[in-house]
N, C-alpha and C. Protein backbone atom coordinates (compact mmCIF):
# COMPACT_ATOMS: atom_id res chain seq x y z
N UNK A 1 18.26 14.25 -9.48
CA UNK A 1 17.29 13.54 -8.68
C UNK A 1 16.45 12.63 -9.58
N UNK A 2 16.21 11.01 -8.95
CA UNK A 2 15.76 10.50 -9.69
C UNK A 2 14.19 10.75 -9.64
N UNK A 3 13.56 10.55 -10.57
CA UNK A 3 11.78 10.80 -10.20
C UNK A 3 10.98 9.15 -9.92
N UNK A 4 10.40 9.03 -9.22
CA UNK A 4 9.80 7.91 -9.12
C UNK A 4 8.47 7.41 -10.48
N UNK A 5 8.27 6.28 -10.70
CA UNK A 5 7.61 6.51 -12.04
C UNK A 5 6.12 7.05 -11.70
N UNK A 6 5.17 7.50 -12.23
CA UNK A 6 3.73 7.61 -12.03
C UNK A 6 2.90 6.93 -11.85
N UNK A 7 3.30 5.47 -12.87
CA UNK A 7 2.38 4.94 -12.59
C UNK A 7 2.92 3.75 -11.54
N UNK A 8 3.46 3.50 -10.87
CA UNK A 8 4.08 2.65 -9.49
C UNK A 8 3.47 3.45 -8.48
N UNK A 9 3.59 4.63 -8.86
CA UNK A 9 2.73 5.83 -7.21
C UNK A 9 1.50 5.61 -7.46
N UNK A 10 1.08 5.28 -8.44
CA UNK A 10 -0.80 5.39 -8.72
C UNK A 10 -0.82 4.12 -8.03
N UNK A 11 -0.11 3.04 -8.28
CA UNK A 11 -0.59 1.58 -7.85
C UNK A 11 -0.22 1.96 -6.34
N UNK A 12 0.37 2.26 -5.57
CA UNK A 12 0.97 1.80 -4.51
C UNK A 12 -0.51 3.03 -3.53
N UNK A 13 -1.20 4.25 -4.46
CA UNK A 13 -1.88 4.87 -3.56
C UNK A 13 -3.23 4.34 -3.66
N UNK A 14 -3.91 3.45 -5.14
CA UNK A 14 -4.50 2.44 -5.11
C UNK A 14 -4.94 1.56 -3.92
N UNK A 15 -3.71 1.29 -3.62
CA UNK A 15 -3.54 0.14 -2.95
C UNK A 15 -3.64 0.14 -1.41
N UNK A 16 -3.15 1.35 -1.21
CA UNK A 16 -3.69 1.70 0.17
C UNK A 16 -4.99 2.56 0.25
N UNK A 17 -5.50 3.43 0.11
CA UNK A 17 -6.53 3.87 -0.39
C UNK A 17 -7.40 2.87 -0.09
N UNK A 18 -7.41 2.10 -0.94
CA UNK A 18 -8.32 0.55 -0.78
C UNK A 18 -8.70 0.04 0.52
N UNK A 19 -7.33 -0.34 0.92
CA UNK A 19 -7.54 -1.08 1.99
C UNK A 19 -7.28 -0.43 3.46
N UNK A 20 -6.64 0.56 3.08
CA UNK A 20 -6.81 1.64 5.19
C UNK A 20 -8.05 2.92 4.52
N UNK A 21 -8.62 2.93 3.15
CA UNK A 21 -9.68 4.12 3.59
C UNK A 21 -8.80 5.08 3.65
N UNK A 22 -7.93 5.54 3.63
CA UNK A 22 -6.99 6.83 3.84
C UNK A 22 -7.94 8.25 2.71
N UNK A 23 -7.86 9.05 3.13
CA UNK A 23 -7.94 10.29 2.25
C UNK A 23 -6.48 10.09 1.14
N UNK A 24 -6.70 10.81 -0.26
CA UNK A 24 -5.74 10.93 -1.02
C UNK A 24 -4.19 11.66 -0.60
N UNK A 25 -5.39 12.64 -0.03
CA UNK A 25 -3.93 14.02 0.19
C UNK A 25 -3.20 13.68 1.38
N UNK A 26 -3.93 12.78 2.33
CA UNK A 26 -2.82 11.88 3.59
C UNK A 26 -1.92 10.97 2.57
N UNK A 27 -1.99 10.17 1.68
CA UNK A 27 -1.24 9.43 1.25
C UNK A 27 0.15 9.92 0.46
N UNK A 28 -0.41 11.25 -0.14
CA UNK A 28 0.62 11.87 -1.22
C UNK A 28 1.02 12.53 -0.58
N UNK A 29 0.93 12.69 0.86
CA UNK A 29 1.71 13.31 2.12
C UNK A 29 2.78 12.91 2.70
N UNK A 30 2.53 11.00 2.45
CA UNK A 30 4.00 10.18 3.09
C UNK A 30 5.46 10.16 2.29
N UNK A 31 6.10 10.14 2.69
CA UNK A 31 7.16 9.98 1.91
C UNK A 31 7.12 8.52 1.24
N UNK A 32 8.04 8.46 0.31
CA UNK A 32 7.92 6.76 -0.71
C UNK A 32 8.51 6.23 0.75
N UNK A 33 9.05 6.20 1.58
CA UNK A 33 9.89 4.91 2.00
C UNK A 33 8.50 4.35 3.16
N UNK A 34 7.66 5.09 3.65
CA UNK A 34 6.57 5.18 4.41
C UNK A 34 5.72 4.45 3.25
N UNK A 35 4.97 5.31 2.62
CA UNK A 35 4.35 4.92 1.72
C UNK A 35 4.37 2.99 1.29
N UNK A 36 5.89 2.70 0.90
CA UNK A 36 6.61 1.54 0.89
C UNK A 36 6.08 0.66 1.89
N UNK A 37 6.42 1.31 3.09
CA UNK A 37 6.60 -0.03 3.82
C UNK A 37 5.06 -0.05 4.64
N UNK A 38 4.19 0.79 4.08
CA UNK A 38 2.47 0.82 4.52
C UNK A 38 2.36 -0.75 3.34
N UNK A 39 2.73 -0.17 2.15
CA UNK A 39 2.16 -1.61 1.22
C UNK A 39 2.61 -2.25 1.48
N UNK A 40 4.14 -3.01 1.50
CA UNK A 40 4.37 -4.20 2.62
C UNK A 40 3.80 -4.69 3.69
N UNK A 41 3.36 -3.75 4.57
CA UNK A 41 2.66 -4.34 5.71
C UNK A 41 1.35 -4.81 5.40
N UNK A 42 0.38 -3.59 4.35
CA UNK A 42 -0.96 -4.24 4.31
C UNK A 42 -0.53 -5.36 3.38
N UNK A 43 0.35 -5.76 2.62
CA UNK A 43 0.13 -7.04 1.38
C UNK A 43 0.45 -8.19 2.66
N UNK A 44 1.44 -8.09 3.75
CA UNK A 44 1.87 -8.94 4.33
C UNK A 44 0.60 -9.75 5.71
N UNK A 45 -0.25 -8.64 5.43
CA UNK A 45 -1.53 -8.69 6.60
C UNK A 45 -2.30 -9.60 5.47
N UNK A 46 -2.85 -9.08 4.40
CA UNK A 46 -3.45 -9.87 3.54
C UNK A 46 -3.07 -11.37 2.98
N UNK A 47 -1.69 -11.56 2.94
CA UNK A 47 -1.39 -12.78 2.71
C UNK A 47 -1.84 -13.77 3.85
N UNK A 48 -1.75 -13.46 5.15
CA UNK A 48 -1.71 -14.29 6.83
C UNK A 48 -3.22 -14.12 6.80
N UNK A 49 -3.96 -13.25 5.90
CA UNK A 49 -5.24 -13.74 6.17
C UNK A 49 -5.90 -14.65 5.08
N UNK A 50 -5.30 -14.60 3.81
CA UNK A 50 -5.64 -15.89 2.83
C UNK A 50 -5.28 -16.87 3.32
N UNK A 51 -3.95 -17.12 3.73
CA UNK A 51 -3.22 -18.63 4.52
C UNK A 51 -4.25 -18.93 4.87
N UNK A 52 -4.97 -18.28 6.48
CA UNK A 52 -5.83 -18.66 7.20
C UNK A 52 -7.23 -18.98 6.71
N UNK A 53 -7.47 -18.32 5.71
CA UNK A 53 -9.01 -18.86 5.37
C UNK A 53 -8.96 -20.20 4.24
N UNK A 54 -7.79 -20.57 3.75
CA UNK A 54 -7.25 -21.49 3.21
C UNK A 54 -7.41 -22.83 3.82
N UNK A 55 -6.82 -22.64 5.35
CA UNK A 55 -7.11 -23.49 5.97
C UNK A 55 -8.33 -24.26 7.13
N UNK A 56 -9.39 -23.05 6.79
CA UNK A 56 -10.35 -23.35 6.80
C UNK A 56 -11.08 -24.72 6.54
């Protein structure tokens, strides 16, 4: 089994943490592919909201 690295899980619980407020022990609860596609969605929410204030 491969292990995922440590510090890619630190960034990715960083990262949500941050931005949904989550408790720790909900996050290290999801599986990586969840986990995954939470940071995709919030980076993909954050980009459509720089665009927009861009065009401000």
């Amino acid at each position: 089994m491969k292990q995922y690295p440590i510090d890619a899980l630190w960034q990715e619980l960083i990262y949500l943490a941050y931005h949904l407020h989550w408790p720790l022990d909900d996050l290290l609860d999801l599986e990586h592919v969840d986990r995954a596609r939470l940071v995709h969605g919030v980076s993909a929410l954050n980009a459509r909201a720089w665009e927009e204030a861009r065009q401000l």
